[in-house]
C-alpha atoms as a PDB file:
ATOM      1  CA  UNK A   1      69.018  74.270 -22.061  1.00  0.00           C
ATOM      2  CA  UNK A   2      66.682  71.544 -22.898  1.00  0.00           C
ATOM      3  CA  UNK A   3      65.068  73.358 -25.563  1.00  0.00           C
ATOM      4  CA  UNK A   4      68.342  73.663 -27.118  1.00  0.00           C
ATOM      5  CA  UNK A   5      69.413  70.505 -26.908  1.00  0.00           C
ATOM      6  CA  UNK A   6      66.128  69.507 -28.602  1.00  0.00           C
ATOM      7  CA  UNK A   7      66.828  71.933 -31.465  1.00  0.00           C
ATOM      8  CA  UNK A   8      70.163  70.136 -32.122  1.00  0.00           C
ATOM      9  CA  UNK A   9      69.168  66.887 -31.790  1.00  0.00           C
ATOM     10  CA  UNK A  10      66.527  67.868 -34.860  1.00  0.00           C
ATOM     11  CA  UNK A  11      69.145  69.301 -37.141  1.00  0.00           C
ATOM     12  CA  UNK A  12      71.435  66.408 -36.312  1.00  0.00           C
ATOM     13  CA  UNK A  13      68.321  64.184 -37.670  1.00  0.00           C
ATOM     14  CA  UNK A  14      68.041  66.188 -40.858  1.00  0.00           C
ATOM     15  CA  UNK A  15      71.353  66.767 -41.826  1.00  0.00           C
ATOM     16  CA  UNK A  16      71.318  62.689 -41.619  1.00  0.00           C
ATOM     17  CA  UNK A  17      68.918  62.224 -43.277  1.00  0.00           C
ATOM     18  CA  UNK A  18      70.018  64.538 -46.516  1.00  0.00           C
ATOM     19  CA  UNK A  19      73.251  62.252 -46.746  1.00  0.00           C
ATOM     20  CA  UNK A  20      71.829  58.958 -46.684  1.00  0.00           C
ATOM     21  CA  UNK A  21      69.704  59.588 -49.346  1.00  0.00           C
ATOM     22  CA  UNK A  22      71.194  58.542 -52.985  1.00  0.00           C
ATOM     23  CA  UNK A  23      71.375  60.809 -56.157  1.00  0.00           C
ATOM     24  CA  UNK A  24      69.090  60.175 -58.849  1.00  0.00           C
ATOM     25  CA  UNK A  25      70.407  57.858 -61.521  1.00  0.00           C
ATOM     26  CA  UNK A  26      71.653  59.139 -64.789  1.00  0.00           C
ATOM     27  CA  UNK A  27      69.836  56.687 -66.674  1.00  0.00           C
ATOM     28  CA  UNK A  28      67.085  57.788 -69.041  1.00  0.00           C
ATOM     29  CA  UNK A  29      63.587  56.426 -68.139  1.00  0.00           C
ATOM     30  CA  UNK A  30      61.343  56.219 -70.596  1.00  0.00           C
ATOM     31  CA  UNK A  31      57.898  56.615 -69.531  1.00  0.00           C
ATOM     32  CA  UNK A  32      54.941  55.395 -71.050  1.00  0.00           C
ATOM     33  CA  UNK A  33      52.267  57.437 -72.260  1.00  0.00           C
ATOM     34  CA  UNK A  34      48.933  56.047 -72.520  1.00  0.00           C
ATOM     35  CA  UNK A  35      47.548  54.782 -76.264  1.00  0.00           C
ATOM     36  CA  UNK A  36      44.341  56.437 -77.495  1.00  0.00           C
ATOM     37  CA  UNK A  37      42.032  54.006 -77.783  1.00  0.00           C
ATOM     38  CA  UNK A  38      41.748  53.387 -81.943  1.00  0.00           C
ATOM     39  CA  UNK A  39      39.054  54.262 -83.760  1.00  0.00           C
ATOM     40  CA  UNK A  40      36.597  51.740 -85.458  1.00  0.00           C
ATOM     41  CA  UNK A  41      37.623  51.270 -89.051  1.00  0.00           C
ATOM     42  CA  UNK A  42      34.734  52.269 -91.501  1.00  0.00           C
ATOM     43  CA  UNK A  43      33.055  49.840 -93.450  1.00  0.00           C
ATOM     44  CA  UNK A  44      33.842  49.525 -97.110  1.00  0.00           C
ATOM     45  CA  UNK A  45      30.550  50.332 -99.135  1.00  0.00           C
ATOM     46  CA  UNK A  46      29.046  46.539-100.502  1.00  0.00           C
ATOM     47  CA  UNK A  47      28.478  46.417-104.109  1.00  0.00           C
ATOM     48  CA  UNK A  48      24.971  45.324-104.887  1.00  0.00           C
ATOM     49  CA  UNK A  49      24.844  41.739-106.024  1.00  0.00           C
ATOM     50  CA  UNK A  50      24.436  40.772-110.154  1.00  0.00           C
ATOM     51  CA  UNK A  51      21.610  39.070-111.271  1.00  0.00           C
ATOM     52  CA  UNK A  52      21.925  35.848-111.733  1.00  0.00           C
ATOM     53  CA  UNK A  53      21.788  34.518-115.434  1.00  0.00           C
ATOM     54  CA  UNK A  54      19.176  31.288-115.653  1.00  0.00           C
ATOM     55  CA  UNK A  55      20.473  28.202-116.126  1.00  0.00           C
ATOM     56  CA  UNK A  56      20.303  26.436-119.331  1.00  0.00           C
ATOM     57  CA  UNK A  57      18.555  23.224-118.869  1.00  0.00           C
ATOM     58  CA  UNK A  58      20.905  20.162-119.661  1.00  0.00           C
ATOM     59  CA  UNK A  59      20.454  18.773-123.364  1.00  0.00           C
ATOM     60  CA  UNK A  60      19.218  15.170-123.405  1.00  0.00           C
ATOM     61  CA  UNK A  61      21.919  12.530-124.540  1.00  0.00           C
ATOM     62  CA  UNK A  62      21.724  12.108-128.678  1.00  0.00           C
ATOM     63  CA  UNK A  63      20.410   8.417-128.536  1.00  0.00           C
ATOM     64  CA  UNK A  64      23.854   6.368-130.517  1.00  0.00           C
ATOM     65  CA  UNK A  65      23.189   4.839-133.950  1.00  0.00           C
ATOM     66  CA  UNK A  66      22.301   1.154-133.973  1.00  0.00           C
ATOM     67  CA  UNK A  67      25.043  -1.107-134.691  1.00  0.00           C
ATOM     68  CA  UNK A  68      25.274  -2.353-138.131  1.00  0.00           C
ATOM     69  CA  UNK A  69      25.223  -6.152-138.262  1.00  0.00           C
ATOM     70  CA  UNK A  70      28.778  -8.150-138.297  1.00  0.00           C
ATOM     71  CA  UNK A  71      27.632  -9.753-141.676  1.00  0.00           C
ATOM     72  CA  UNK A  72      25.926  -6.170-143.649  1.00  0.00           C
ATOM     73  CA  UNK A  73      27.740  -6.666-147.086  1.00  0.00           C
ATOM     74  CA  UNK A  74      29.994  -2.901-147.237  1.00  0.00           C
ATOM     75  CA  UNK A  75      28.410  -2.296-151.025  1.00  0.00           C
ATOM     76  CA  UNK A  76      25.077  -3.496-152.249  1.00  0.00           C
ATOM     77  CA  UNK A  77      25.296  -2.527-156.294  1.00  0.00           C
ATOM     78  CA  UNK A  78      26.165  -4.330-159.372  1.00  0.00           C
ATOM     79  CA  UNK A  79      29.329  -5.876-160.258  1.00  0.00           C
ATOM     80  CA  UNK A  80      28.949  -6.902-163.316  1.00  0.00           C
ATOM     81  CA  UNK A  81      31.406  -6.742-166.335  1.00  0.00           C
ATOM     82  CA  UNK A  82      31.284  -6.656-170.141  1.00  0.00           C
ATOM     83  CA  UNK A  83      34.077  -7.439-172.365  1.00  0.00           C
ATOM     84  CA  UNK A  84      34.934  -6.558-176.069  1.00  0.00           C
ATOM     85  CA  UNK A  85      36.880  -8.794-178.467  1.00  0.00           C
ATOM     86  CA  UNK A  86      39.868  -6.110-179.462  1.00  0.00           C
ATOM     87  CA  UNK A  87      40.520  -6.003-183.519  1.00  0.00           C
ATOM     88  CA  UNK A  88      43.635  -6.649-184.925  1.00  0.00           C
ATOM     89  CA  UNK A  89      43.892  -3.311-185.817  1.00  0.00           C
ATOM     90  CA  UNK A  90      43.687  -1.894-181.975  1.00  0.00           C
ATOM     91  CA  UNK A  91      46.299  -4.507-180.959  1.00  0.00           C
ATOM     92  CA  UNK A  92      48.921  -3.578-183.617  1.00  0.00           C
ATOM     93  CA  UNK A  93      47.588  -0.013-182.233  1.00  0.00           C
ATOM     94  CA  UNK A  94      48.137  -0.592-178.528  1.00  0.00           C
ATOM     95  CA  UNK A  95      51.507  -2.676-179.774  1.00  0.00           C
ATOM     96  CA  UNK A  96      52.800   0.314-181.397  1.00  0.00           C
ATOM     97  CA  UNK A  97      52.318   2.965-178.693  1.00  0.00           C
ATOM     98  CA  UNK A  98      53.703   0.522-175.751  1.00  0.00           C
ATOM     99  CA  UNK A  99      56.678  -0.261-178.092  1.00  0.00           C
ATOM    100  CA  UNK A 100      57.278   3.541-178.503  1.00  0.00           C
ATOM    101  CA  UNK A 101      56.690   3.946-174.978  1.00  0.00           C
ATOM    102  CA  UNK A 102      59.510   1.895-174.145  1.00  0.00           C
ATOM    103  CA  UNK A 103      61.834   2.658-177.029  1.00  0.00           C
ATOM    104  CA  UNK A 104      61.484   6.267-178.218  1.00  0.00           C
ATOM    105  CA  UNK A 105      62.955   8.739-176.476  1.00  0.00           C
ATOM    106  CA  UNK A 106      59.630  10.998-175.618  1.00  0.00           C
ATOM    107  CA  UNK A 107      59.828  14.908-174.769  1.00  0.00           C
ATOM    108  CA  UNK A 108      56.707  17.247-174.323  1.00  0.00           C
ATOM    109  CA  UNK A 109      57.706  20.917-175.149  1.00  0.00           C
ATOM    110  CA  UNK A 110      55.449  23.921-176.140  1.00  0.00           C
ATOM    111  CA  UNK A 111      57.020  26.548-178.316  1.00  0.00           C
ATOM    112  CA  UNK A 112      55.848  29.391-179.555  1.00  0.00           C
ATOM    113  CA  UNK A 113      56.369  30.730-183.159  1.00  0.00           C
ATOM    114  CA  UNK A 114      54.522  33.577-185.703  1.00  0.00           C
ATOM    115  CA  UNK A 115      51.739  31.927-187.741  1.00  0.00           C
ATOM    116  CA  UNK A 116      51.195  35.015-189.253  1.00  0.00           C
ATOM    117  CA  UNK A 117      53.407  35.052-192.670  1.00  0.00           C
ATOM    118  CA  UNK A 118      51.613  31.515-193.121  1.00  0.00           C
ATOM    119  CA  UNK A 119      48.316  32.156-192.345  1.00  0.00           C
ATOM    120  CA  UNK A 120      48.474  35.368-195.155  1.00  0.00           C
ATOM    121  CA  UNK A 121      50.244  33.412-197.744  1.00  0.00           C
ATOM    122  CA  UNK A 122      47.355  30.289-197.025  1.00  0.00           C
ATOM    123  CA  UNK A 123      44.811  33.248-197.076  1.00  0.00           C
ATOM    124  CA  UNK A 124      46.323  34.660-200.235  1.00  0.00           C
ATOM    125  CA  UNK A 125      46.992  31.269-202.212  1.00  0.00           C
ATOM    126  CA  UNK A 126      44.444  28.814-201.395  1.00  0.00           C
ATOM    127  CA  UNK A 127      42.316  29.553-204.030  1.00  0.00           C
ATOM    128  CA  UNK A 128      44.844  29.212-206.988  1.00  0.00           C
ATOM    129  CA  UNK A 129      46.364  26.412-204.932  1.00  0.00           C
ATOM    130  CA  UNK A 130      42.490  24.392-205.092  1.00  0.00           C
ATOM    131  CA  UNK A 131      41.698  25.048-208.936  1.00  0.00           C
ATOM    132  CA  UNK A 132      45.775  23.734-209.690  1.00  0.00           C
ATOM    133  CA  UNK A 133      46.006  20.775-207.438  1.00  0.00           C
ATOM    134  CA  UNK A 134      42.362  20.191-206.566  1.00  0.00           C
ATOM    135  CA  UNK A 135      43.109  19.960-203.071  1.00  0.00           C
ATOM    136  CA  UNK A 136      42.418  22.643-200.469  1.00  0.00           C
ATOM    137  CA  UNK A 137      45.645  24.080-198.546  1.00  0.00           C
ATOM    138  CA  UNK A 138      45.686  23.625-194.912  1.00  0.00           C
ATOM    139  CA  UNK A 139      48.036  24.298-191.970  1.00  0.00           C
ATOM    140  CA  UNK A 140      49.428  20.312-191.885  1.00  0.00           C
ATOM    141  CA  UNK A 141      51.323  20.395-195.248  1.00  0.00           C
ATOM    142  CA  UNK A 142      53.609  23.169-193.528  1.00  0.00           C
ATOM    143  CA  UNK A 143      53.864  21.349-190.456  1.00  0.00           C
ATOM    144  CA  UNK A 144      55.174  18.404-192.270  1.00  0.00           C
ATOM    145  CA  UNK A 145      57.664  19.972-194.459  1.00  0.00           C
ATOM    146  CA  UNK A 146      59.021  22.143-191.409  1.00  0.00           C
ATOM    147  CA  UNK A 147      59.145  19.050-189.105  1.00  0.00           C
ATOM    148  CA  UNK A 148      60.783  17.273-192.388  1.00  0.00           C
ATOM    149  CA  UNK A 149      63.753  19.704-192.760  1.00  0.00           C
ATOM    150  CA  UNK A 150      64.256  19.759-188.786  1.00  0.00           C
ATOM    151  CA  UNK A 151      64.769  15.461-189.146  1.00  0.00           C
ATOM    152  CA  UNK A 152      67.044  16.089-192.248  1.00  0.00           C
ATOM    153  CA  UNK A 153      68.941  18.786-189.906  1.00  0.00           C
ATOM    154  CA  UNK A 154      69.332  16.254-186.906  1.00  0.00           C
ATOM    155  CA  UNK A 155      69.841  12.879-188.071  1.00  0.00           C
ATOM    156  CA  UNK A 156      70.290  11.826-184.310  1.00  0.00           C
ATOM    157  CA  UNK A 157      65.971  12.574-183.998  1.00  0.00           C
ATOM    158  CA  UNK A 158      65.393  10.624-186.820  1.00  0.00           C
ATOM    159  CA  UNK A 159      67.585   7.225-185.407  1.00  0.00           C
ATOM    160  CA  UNK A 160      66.223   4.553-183.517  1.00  0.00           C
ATOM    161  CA  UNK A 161      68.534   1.734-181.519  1.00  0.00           C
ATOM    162  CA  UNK A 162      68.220  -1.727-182.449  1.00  0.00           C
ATOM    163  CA  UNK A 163      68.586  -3.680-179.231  1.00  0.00           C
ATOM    164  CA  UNK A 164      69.655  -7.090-181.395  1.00  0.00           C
ATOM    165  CA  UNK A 165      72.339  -5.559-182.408  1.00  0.00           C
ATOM    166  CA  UNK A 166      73.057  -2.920-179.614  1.00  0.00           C
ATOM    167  CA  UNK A 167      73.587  -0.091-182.851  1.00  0.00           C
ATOM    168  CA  UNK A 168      72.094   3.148-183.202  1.00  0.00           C
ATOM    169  CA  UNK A 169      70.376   3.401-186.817  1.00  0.00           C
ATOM    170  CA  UNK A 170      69.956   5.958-188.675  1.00  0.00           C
ATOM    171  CA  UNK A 171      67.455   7.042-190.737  1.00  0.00           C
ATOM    172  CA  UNK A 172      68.046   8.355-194.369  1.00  0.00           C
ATOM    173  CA  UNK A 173      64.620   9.363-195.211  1.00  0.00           C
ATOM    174  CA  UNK A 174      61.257  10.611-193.161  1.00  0.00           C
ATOM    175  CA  UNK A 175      58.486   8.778-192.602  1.00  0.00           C
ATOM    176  CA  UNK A 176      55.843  10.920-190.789  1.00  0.00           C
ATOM    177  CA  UNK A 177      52.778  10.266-188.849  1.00  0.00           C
ATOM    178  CA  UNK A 178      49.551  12.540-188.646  1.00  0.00           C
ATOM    179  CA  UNK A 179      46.682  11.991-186.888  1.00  0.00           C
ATOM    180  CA  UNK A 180      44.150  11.092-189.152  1.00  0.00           C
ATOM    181  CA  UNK A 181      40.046  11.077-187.097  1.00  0.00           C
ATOM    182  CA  UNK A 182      37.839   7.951-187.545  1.00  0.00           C
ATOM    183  CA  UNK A 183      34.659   6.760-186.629  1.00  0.00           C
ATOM    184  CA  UNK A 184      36.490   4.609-184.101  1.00  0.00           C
ATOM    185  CA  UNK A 185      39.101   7.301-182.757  1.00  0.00           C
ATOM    186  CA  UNK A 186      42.288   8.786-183.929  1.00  0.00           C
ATOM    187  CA  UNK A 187      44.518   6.985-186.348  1.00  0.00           C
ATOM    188  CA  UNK A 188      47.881   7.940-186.886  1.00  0.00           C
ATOM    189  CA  UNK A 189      48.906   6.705-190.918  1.00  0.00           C
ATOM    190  CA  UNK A 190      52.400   7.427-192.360  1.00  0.00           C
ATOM    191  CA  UNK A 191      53.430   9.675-195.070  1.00  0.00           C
ATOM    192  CA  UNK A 192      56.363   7.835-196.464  1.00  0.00           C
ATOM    193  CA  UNK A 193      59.649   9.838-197.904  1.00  0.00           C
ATOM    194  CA  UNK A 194      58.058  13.308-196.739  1.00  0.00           C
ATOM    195  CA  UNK A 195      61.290  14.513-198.284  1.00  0.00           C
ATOM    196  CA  UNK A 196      60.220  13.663-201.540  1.00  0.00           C
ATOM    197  CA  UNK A 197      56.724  15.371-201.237  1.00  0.00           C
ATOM    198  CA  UNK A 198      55.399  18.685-202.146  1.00  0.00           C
ATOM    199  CA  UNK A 199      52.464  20.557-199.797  1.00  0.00           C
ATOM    200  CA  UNK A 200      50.335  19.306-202.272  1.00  0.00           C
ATOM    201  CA  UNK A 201      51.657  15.324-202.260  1.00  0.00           C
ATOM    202  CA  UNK A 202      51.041  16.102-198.466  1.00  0.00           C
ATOM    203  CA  UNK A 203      47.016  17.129-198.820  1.00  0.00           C
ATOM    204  CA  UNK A 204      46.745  14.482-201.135  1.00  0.00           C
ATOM    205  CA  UNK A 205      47.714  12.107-199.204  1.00  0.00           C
ATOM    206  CA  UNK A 206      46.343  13.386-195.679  1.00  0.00           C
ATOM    207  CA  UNK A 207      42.852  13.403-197.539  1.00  0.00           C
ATOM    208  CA  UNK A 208      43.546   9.898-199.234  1.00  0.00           C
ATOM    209  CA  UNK A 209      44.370   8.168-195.627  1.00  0.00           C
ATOM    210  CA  UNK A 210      41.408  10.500-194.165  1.00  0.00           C
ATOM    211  CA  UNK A 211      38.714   8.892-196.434  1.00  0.00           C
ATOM    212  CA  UNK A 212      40.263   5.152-195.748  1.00  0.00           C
ATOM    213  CA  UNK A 213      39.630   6.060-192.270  1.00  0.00           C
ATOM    214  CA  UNK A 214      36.267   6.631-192.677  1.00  0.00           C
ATOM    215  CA  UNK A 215      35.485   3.706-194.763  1.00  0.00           C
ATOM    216  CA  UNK A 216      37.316   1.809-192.424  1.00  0.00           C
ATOM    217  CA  UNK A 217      39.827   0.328-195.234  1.00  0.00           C
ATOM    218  CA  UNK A 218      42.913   1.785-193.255  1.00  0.00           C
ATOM    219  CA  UNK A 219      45.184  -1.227-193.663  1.00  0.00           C
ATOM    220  CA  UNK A 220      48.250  -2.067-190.331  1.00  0.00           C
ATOM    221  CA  UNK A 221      50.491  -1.214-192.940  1.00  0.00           C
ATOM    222  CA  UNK A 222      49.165   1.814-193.539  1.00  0.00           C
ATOM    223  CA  UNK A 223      49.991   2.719-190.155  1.00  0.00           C
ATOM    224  CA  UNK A 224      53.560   0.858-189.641  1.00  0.00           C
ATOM    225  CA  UNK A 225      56.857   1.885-189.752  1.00  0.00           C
ATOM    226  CA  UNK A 226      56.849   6.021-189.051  1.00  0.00           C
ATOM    227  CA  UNK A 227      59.824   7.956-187.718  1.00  0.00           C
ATOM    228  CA  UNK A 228      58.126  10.749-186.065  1.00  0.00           C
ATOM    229  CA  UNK A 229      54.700  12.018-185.123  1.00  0.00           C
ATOM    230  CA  UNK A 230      52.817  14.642-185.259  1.00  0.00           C
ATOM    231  CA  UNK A 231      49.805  15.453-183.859  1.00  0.00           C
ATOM    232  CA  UNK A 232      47.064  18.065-184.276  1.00  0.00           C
END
């Protein structure tokens, strides 16, 4: 009987045991492995090192120029001058081209034209031309007579305004200037009533004011008093 009793008594124990124990909990547990320990990181290969270039040595400071005195004159030549008494002649001259300057309505143009029917009939007639007037034929003689009928064609080139008066006058007949060389320069002389003149009245009188230029015998009234120009 007491062996029995003992036996009970055990499996009361047990079974007392089992119940007061608790489930396990239906939570997830997350365990935690252990890390490998990391491996050392290799070392990046070193580039060998450049030479170093040498070093230029320093240039030496350019020494500044010495300071020109407060009272060094800026030029050290001559200053002289020279003046010329001016003729009569290159006053009524400088006269003359100032007053056109101011007066004359002045164009530059260039135009172009055939020289070649002139040039043959020069190069065809120049030697009857000499032996029947004496005079060689040039190129001017044309010019002249050309420029002449163009003034006859347009009065309005050939006027001038008279500022006395405030009228506009014009012209009835062609006085024309040529450029005539001297030992002094160029002189322009006027060939009065070109209208009236022939290409030989024109050499004549071309070579006429060309040998007064070189005697110097060219008169101011030789030179006063033309209507147009024309220069070679």
């Amino acid at each position: 009987d007491a062996d029995a009793d003992a036996d009970a008594d055990a499996d009361a124990e047990g079974s007392s045991a089992s119940a007061g124990a608790s489930p396990p909990a239906d939570t997830d547990t997350q365990t935690s492995e252990p890390t490998p320990a990391s491996e050392p990181a290799a070392a990046a290969p070193t580039e060998p090192a450049k030479p170093t270039e040498p070093t230029k040595p320093a240039s030496a400071p350019k020494p500044s120029p010495p300071a020109a005195p407060a009272d060094a004159p800026a030029f050290l030549g001559q200053r002289t001058e020279r003046r010329t008494k001016m003729s009569r002649m290159r006053q009524r001259v400088a006269a003359r081209l100032k007053d056109a300057q101011n007066t004359a309505a002045m164009l530059t143009t260039f135009q172009e034209c055939d020289m070649g029917n002139l040039m043959e009939l020069r190069s065809r007639l120049k030697d009857q031309f000499q032996e029947k007037h004496g005079i060689k034929l040039g190129f001017m003689s044309a010019f002249v007579k050309a420029a002449t009928s163009a003034l006859e064609e347009i009065p309005a080139v050939n006027a001038y305004i008279d500022d006395d008066t405030k009228e506009i006058v014009y012209r009835e007949f062609c006085d024309i200037s040529v450029a005539v060389a001297s030992p002094t320069g160029l002189v322009v002389p006027v060939l009065r009533n070109t209208e009236n003149m022939s290409f030989a009245d024109v050499e004549r009188n071309i070579s006429m004011y060309g040998q007064k230029a070189k005697d110097g015998t060219l008169s101011l009234d030789d030179m006063a008093g033309g209507t147009f120009t024309i220069s070679n």
